[in-house]
PDB file of N, CA and C in Angstrom:
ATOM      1  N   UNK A   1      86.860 106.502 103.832  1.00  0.00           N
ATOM      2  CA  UNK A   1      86.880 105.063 103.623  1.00  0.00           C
ATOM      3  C   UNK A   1      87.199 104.780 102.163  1.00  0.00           C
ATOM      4  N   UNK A   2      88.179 103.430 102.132  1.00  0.00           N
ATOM      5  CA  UNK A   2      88.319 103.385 100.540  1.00  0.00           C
ATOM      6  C   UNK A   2      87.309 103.037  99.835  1.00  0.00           C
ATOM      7  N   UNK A   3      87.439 102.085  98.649  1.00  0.00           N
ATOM      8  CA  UNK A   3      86.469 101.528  98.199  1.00  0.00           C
ATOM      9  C   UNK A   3      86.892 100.505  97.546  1.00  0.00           C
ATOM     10  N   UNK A   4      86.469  99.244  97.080  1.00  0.00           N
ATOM     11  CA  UNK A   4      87.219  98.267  96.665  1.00  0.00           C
ATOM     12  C   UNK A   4      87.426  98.779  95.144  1.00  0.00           C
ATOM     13  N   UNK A   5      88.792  98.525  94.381  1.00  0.00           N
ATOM     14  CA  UNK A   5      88.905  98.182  93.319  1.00  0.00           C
ATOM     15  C   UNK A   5      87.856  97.719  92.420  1.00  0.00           C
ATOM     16  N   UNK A   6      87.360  98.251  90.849  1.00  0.00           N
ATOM     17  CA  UNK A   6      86.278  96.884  90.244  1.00  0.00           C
ATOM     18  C   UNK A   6      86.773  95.914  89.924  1.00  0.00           C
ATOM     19  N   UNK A   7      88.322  95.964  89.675  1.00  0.00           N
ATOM     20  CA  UNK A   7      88.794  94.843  88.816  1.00  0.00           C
ATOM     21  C   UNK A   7      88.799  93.080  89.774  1.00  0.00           C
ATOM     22  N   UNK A   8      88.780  93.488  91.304  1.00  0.00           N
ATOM     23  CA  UNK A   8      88.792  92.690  91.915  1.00  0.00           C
ATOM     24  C   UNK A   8      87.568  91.500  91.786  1.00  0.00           C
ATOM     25  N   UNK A   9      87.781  90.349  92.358  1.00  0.00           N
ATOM     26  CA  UNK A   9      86.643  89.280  92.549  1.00  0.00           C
ATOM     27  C   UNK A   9      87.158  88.323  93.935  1.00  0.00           C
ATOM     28  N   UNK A  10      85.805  88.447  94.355  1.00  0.00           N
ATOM     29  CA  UNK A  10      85.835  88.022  95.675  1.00  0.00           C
ATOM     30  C   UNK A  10      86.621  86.211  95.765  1.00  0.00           C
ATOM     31  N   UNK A  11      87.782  85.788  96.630  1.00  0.00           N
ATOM     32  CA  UNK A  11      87.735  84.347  96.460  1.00  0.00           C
ATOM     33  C   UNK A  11      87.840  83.943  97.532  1.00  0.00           C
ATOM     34  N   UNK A  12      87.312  84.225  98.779  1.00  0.00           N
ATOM     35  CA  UNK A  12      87.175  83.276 100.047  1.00  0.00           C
ATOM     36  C   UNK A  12      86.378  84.590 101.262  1.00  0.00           C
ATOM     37  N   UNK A  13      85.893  83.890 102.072  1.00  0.00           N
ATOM     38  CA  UNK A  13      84.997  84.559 102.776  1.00  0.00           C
ATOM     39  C   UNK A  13      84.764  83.920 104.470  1.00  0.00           C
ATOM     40  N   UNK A  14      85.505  84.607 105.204  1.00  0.00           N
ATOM     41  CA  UNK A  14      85.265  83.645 106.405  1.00  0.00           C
ATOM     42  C   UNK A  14      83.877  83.108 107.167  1.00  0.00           C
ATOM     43  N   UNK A  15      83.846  82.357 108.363  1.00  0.00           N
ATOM     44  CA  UNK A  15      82.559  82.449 108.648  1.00  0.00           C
ATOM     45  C   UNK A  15      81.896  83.194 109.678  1.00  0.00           C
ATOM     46  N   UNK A  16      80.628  83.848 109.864  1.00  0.00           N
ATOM     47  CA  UNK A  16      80.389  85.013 110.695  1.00  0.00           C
ATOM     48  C   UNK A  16      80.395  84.533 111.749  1.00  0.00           C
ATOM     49  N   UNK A  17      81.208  85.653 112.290  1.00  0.00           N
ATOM     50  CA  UNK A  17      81.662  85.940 113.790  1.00  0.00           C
ATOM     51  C   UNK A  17      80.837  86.744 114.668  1.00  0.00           C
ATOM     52  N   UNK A  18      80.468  86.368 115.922  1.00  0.00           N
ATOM     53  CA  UNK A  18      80.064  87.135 116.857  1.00  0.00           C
ATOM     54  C   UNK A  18      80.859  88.016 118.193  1.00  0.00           C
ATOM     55  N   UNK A  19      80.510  88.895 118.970  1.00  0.00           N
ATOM     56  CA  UNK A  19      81.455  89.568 119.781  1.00  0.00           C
ATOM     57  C   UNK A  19      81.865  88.170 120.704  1.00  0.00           C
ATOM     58  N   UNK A  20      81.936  87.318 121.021  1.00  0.00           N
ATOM     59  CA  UNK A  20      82.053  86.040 121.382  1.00  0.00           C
ATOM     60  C   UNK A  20      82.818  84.582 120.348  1.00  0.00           C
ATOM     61  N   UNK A  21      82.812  85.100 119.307  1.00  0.00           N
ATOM     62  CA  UNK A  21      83.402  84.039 118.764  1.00  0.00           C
ATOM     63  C   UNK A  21      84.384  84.813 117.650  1.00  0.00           C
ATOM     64  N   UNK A  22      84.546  86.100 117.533  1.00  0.00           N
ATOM     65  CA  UNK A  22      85.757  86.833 116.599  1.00  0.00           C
ATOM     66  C   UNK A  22      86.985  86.515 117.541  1.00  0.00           C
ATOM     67  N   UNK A  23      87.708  85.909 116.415  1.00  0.00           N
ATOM     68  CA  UNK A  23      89.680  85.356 116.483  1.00  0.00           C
ATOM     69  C   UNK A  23      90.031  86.827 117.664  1.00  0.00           C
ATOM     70  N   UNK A  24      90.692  85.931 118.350  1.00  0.00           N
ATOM     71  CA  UNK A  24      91.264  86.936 118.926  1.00  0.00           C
ATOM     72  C   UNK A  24      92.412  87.787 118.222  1.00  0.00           C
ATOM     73  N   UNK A  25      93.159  87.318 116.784  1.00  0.00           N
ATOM     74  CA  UNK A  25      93.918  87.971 116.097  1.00  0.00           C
ATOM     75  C   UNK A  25      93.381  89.135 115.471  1.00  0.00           C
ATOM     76  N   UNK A  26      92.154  88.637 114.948  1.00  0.00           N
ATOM     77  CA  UNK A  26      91.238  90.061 114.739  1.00  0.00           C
ATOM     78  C   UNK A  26      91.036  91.016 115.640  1.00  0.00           C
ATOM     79  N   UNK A  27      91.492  90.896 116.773  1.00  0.00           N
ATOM     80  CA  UNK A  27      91.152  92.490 117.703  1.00  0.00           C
ATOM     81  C   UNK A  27      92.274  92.737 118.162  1.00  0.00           C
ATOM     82  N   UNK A  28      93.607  92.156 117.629  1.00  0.00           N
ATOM     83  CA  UNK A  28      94.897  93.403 117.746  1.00  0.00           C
ATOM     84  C   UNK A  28      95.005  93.871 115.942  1.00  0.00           C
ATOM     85  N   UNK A  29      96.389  94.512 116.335  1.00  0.00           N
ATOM     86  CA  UNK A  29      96.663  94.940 114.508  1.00  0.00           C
ATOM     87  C   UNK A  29      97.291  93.423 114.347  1.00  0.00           C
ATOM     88  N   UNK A  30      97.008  93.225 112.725  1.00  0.00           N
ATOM     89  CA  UNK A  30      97.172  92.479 111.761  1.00  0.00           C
ATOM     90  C   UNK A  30      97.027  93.027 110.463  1.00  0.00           C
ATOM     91  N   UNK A  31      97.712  92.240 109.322  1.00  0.00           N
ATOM     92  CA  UNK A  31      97.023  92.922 108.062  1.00  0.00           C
ATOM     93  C   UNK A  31      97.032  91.454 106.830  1.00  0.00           C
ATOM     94  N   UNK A  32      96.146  91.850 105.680  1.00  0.00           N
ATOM     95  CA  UNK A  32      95.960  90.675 104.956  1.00  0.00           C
ATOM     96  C   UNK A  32      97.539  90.839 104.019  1.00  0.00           C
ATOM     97  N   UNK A  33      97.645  89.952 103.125  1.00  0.00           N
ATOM     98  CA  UNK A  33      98.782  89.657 102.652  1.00  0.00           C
ATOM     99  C   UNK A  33      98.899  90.688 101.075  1.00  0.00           C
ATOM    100  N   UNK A  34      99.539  90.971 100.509  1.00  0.00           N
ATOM    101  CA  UNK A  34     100.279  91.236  99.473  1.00  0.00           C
ATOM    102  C   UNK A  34      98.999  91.256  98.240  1.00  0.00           C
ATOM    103  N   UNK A  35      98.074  91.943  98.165  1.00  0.00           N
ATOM    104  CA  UNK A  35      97.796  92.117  96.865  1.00  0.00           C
ATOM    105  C   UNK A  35      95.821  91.502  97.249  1.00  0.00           C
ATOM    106  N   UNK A  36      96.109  91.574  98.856  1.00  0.00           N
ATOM    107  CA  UNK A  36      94.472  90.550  99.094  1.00  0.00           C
ATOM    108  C   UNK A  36      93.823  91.625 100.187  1.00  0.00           C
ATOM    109  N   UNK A  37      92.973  92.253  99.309  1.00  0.00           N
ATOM    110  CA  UNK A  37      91.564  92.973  99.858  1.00  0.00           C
ATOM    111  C   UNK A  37      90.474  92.475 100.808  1.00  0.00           C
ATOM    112  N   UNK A  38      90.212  93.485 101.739  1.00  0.00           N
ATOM    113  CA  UNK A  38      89.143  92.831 102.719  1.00  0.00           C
ATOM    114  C   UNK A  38      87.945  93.742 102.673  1.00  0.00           C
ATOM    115  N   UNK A  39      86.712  92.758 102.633  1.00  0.00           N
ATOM    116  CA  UNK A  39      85.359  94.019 102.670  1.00  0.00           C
ATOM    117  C   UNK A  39      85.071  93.242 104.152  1.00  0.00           C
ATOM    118  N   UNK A  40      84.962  93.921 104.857  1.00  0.00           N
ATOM    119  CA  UNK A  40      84.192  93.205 106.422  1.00  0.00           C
ATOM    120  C   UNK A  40      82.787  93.603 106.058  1.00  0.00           C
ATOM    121  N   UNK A  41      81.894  92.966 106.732  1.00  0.00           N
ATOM    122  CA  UNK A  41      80.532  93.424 106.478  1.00  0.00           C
ATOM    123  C   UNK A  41      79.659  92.668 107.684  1.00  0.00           C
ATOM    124  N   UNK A  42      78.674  93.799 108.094  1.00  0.00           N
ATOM    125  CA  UNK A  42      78.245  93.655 108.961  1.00  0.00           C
ATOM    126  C   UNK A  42      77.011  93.124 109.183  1.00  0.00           C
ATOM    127  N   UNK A  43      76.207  92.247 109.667  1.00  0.00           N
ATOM    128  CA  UNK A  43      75.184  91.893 109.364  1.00  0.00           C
ATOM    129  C   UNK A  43      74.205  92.446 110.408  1.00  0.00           C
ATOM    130  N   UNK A  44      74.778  92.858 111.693  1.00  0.00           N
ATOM    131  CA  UNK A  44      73.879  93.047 112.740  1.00  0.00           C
ATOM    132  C   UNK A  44      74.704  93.547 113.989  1.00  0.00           C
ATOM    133  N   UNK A  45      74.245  94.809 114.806  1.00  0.00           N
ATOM    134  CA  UNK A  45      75.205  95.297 115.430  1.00  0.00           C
ATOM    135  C   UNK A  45      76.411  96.404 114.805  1.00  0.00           C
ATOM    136  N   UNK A  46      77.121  96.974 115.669  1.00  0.00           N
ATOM    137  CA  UNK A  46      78.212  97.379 115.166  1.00  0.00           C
ATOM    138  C   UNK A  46      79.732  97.015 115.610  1.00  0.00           C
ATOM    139  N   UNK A  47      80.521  97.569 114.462  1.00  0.00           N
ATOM    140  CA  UNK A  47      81.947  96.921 114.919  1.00  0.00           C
ATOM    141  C   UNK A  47      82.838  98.158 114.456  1.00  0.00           C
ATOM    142  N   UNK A  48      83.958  98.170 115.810  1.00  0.00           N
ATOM    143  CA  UNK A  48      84.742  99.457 115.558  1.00  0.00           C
ATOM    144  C   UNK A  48      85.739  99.028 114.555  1.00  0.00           C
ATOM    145  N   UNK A  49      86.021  99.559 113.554  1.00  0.00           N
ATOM    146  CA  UNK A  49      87.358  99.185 112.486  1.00  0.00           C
ATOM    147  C   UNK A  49      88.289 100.157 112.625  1.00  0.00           C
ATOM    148  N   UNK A  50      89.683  99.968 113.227  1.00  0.00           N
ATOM    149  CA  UNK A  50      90.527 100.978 112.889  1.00  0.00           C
ATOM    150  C   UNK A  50      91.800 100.488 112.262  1.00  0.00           C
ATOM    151  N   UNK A  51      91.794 101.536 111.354  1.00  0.00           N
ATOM    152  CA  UNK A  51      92.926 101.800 110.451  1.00  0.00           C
ATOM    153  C   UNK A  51      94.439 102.549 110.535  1.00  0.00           C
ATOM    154  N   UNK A  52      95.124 101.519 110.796  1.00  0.00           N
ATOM    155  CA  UNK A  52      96.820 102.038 111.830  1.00  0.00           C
ATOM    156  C   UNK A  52      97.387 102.495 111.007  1.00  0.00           C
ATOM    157  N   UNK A  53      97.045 102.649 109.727  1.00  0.00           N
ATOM    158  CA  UNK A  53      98.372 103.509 109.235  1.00  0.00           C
ATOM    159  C   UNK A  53      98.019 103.837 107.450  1.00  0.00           C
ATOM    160  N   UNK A  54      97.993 105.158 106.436  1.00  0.00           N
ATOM    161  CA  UNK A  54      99.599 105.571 107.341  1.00  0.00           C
ATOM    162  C   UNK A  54      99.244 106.628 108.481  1.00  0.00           C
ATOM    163  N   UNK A  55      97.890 106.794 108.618  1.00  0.00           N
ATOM    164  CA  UNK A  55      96.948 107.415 109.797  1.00  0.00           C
ATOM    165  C   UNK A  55      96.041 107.301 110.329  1.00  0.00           C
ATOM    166  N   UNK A  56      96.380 107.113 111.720  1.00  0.00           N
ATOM    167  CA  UNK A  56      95.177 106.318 111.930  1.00  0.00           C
ATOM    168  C   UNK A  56      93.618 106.756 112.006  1.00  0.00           C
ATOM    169  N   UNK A  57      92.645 106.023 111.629  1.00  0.00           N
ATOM    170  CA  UNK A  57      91.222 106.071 111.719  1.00  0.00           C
ATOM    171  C   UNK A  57      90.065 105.232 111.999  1.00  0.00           C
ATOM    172  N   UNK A  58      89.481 105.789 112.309  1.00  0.00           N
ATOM    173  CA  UNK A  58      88.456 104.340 113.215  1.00  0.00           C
ATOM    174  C   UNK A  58      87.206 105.495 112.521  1.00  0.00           C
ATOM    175  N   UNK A  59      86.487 104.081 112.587  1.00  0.00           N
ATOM    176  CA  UNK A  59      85.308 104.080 111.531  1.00  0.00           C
ATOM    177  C   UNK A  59      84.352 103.090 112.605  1.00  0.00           C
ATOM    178  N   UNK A  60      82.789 103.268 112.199  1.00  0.00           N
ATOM    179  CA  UNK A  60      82.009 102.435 113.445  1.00  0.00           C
ATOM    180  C   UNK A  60      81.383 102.051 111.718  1.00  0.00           C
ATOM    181  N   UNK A  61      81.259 100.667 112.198  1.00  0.00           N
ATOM    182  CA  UNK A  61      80.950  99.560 110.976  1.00  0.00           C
ATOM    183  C   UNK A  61      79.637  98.996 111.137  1.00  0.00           C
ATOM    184  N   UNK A  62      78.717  99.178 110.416  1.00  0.00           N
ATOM    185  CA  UNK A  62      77.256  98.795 110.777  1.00  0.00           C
ATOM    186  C   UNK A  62      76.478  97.702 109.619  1.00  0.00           C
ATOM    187  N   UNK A  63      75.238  97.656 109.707  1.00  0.00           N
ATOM    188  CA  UNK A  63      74.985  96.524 108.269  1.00  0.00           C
ATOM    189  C   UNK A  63      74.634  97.816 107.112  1.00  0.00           C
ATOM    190  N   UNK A  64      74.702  98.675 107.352  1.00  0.00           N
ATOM    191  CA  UNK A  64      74.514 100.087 106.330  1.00  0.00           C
ATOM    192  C   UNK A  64      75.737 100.805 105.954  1.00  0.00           C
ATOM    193  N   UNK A  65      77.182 100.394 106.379  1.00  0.00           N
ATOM    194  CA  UNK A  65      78.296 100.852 106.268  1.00  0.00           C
ATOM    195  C   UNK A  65      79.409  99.510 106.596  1.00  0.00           C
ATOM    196  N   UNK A  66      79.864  99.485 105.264  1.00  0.00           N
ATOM    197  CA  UNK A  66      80.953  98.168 105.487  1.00  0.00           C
ATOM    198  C   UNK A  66      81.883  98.676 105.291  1.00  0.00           C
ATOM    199  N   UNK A  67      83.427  98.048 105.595  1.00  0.00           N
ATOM    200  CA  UNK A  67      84.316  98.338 105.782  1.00  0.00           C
ATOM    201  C   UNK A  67      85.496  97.854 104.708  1.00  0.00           C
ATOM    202  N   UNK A  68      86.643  98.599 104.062  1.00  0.00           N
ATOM    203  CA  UNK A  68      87.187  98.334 103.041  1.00  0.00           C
ATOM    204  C   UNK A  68      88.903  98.137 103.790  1.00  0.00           C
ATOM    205  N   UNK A  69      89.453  96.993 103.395  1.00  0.00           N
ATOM    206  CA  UNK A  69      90.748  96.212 104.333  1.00  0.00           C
ATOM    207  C   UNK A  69      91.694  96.499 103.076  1.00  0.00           C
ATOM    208  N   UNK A  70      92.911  97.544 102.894  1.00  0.00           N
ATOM    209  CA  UNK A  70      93.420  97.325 101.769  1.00  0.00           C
ATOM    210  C   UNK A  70      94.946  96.611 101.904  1.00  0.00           C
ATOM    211  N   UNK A  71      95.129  95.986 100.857  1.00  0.00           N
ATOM    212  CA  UNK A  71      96.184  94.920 101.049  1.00  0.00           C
ATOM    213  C   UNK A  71      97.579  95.625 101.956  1.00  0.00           C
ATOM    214  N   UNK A  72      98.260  95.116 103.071  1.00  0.00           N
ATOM    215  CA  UNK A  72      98.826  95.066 103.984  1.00  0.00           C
ATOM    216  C   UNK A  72      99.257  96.408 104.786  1.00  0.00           C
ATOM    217  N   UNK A  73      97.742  96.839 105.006  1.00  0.00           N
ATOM    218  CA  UNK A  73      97.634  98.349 106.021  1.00  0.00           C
ATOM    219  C   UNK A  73      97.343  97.505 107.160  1.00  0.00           C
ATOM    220  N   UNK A  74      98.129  97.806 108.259  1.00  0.00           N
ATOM    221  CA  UNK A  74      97.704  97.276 109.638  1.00  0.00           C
ATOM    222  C   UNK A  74      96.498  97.635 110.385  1.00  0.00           C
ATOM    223  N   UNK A  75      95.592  96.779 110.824  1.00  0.00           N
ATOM    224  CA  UNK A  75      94.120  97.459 110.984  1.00  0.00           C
ATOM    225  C   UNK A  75      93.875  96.258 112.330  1.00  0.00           C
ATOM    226  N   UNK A  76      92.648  96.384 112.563  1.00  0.00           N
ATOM    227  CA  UNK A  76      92.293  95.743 113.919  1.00  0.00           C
ATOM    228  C   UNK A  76      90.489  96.326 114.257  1.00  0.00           C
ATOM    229  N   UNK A  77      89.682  95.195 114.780  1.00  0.00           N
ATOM    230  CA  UNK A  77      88.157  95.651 114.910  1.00  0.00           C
ATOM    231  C   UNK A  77      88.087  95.458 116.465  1.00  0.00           C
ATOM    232  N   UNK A  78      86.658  95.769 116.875  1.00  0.00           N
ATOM    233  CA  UNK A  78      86.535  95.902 118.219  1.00  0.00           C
ATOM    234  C   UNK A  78      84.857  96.031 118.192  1.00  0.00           C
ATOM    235  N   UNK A  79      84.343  94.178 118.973  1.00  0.00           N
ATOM    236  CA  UNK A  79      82.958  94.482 118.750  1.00  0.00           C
ATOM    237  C   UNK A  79      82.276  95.875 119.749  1.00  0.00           C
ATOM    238  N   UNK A  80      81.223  96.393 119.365  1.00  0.00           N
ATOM    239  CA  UNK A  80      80.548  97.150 119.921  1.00  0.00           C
ATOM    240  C   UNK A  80      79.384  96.745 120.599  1.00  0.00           C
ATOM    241  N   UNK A  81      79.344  95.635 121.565  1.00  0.00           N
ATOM    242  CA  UNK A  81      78.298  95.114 122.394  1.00  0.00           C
ATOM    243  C   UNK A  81      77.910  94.003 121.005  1.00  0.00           C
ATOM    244  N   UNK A  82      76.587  93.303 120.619  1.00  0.00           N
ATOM    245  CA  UNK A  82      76.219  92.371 120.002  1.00  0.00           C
ATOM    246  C   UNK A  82      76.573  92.514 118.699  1.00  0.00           C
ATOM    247  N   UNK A  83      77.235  91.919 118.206  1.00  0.00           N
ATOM    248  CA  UNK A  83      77.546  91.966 116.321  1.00  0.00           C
ATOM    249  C   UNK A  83      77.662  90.787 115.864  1.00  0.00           C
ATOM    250  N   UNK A  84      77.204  91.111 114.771  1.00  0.00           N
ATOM    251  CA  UNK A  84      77.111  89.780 113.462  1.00  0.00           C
ATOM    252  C   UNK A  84      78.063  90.124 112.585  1.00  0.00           C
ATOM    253  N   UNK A  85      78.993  89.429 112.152  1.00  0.00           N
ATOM    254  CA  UNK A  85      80.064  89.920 110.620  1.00  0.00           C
ATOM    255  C   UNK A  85      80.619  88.824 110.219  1.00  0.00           C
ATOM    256  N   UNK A  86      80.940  89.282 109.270  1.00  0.00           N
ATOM    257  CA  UNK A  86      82.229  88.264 108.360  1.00  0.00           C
ATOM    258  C   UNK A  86      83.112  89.348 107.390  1.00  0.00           C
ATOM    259  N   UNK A  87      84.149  88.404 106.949  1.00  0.00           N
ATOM    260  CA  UNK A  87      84.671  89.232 106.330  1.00  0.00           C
ATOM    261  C   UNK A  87      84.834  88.675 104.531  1.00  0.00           C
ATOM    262  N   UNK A  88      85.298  89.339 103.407  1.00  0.00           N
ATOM    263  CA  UNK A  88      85.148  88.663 102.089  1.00  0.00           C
ATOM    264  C   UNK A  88      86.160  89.348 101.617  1.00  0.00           C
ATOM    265  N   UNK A  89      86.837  88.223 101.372  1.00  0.00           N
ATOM    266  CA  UNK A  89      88.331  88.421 100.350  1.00  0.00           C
ATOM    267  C   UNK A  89      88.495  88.607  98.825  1.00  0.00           C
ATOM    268  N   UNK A  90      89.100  89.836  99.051  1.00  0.00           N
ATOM    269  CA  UNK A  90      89.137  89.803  97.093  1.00  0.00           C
ATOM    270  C   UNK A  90      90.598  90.098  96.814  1.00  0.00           C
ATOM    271  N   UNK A  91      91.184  89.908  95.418  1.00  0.00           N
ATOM    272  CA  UNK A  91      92.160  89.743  94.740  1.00  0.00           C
ATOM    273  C   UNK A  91      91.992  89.860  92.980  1.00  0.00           C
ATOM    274  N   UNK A  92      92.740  90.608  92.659  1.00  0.00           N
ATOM    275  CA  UNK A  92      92.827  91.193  91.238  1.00  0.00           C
ATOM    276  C   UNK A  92      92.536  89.807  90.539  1.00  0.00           C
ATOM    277  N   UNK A  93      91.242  89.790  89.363  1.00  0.00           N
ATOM    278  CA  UNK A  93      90.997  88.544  88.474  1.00  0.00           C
ATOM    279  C   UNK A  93      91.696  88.440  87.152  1.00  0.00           C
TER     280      UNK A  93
END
């Protein structure tokens, strides 16, 4: 798993999603834009994160293990029965 950059600072943060209310864009591949970092984080439950490229890996995402989105790697989650998350955007300050 990566790890975020320090130089980064967080500037937008969606609102938490449940296995019932996560975008359905979030559970195919997608990726964030050009230079914009994702920490998903879990508050409760787990969530599968996988990482399409440039190999793929899936990681099980818990409130003890968050997940690092790096700017435009194609990725995609998958709740694991009840989960709490959101995700928090960062970008070089």
């Amino acid at each position: 798993m990566k790890t975020l950059p320090e130089h980064l600072v967080a500037y937008k943060k969606t609102p938490v999603f449940s296995e019932t209310t996560v975008p359905a864009g979030l559970l195919k591949e997608h990726q964030t834009k050009a230079g914009a970092w994702g920490k998903i984080v879990v508050l409760e439950g787990e969530l599968e994160y996988t990482i399409n490229e440039p190999e793929t890996e899936t990681l099980v995402l818990t409130p003890a293990r968050f997940g690092v989105v790096e700017p435009q790697i194609l990725h995609q989650v998958k709740p694991l029965g009840t989960v709490q998350f959101y995700v928090e955007f960062y970008r070089a300050g």
